[in-house]
C-alpha atoms as a PDB file:
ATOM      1  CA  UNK A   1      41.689 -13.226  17.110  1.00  0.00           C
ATOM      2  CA  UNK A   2      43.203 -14.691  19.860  1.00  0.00           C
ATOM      3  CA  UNK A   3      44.397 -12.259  22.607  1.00  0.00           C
ATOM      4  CA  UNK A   4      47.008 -13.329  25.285  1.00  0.00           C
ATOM      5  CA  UNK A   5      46.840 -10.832  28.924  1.00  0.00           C
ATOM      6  CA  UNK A   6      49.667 -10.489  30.654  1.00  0.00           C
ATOM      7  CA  UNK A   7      50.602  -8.922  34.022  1.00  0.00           C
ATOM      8  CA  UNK A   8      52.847  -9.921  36.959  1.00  0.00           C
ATOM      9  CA  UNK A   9      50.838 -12.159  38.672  1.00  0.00           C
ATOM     10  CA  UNK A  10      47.638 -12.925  36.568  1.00  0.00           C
ATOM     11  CA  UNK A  11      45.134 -12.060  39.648  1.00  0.00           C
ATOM     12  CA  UNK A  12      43.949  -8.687  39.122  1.00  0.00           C
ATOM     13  CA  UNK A  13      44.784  -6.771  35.508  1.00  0.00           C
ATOM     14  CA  UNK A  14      45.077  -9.646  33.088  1.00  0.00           C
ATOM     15  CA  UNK A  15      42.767 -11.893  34.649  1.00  0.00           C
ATOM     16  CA  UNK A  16      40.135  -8.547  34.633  1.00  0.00           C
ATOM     17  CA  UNK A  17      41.469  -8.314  31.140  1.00  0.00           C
ATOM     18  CA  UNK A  18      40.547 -12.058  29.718  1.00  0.00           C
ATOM     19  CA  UNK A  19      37.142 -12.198  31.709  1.00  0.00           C
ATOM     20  CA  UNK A  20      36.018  -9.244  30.378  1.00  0.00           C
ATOM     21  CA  UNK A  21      37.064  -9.153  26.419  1.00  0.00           C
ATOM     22  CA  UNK A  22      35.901 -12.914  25.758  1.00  0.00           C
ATOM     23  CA  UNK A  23      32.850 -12.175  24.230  1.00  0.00           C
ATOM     24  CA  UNK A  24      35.314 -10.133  21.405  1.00  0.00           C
ATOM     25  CA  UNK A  25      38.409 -11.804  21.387  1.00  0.00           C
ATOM     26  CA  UNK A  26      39.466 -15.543  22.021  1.00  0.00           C
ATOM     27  CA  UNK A  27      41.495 -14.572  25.512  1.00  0.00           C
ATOM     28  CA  UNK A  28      44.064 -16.435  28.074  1.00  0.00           C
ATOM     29  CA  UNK A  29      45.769 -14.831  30.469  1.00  0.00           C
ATOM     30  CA  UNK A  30      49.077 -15.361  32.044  1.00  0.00           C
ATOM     31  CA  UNK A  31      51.592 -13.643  34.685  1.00  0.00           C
ATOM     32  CA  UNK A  32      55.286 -13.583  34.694  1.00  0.00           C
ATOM     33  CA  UNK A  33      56.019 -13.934  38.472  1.00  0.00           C
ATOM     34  CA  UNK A  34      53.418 -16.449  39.829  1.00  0.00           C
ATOM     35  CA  UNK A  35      53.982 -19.730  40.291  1.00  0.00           C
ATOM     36  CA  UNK A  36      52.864 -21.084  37.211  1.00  0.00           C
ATOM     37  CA  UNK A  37      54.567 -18.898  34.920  1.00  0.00           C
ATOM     38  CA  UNK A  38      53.380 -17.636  31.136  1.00  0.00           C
ATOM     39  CA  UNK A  39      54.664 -20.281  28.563  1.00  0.00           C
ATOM     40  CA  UNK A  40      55.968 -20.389  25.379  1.00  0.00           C
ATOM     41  CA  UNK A  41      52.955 -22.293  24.170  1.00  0.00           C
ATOM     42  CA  UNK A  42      50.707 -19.482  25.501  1.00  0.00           C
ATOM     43  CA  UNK A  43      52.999 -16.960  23.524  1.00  0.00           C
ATOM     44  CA  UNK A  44      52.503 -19.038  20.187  1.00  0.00           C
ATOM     45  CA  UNK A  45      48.706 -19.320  20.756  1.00  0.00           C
ATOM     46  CA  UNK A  46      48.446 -15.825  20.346  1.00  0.00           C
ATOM     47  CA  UNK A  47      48.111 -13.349  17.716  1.00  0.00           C
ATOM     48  CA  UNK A  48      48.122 -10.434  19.736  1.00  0.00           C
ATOM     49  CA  UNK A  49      49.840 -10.479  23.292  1.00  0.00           C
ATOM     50  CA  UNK A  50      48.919  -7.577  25.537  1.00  0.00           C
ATOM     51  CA  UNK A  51      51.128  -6.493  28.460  1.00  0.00           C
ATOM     52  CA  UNK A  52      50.073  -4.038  31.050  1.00  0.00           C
ATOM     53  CA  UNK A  53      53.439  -2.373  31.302  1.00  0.00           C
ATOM     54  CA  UNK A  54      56.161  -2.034  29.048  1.00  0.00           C
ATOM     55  CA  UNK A  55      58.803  -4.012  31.463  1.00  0.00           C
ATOM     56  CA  UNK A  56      56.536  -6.851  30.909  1.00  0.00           C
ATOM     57  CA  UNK A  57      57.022  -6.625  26.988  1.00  0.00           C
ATOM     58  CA  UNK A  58      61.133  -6.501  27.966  1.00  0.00           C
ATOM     59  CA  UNK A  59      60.927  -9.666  29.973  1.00  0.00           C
ATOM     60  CA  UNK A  60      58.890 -11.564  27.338  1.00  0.00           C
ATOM     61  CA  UNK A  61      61.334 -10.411  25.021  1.00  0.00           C
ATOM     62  CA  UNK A  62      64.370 -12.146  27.262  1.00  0.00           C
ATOM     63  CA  UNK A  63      62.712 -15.323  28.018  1.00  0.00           C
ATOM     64  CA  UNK A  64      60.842 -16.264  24.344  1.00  0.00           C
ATOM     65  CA  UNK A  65      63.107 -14.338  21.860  1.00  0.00           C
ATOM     66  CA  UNK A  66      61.602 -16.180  19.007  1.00  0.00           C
ATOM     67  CA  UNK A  67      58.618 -15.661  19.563  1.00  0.00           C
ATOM     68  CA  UNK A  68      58.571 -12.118  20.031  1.00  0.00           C
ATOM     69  CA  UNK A  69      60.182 -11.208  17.087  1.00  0.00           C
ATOM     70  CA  UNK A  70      57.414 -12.748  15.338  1.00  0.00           C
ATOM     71  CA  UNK A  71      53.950 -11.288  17.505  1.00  0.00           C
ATOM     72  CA  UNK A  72      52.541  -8.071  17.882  1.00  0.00           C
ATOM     73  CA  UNK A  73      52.890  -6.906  21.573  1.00  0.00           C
ATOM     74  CA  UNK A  74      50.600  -3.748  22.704  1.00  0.00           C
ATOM     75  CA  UNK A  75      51.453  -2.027  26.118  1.00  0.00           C
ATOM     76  CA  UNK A  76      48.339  -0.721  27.657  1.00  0.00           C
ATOM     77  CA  UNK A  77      50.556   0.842  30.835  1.00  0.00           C
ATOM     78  CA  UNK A  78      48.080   0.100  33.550  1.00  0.00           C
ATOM     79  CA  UNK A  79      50.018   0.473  36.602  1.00  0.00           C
ATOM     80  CA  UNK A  80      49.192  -2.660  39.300  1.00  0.00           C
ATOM     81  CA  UNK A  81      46.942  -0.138  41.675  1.00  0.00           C
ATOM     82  CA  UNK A  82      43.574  -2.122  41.099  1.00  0.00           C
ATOM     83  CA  UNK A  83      42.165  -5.146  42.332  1.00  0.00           C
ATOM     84  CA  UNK A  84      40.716  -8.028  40.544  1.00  0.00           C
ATOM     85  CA  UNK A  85      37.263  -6.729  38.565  1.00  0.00           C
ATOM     86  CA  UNK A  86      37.361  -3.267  40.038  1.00  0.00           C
ATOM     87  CA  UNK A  87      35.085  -0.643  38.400  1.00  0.00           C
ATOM     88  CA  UNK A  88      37.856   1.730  37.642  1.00  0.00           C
ATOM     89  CA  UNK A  89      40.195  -1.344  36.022  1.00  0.00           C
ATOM     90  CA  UNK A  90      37.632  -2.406  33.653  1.00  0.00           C
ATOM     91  CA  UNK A  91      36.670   0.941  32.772  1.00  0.00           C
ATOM     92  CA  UNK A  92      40.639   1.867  32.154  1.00  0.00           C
ATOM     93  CA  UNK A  93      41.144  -1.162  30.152  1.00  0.00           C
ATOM     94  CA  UNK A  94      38.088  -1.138  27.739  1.00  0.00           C
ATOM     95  CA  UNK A  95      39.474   2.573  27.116  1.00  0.00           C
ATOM     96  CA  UNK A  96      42.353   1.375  26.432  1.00  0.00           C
ATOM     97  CA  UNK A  97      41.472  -1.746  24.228  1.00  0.00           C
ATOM     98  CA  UNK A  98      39.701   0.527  21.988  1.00  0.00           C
ATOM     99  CA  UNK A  99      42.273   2.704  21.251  1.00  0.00           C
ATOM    100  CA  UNK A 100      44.767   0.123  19.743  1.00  0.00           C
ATOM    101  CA  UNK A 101      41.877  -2.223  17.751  1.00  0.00           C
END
């Protein structure tokens, strides 16, 4: 499955995210407000895109309408407190991950 992680600026939660879930899941990662922004070709490569907030899944929404009528987006609301591998983010995400799959 291939799993698309996305945060604001795809340096701490998303990158965390792709690094840490590739041995499960085919993973990329992307951010909305860096300078090289998530694409529409990223949001097509994926079956699954997962956002770490919900206003992430609303600006996807406005910029690749398409697309997001046709993908499943998951919202694991993990605020952007951590830093880039920290103990506590990968422990909140793998609880998270296993929740929804």
């Amino acid at each position: 499955m291939n799993v698309l992680f996305v945060c604001n600026q795809n340096q701490n939660r998303s990158k965390t995210a792709e690094n840490i879930f590739k041995d499960r899941f085919k993973t990329k990662s992307a951010g909305l407000y860096n300078t090289k922004p998530i694409t529409e070709k990223q949001v097509s490569w994926a079956d699954v895109v997962v956002v770490m907030e919900d206003a992430q899944r609303s600006e996807i929404a406005k910029r690749f309408p398409k697309q997001y009528m046709l993908k499943r987006i998951l919202s694991l609301e993990i605020p952007d407190v951590y830093h880039y591998n920290q103990p506590e983010l990968v422990e909140e995400l793998n609880s998270r991950i296993d929740e929804l799959f």
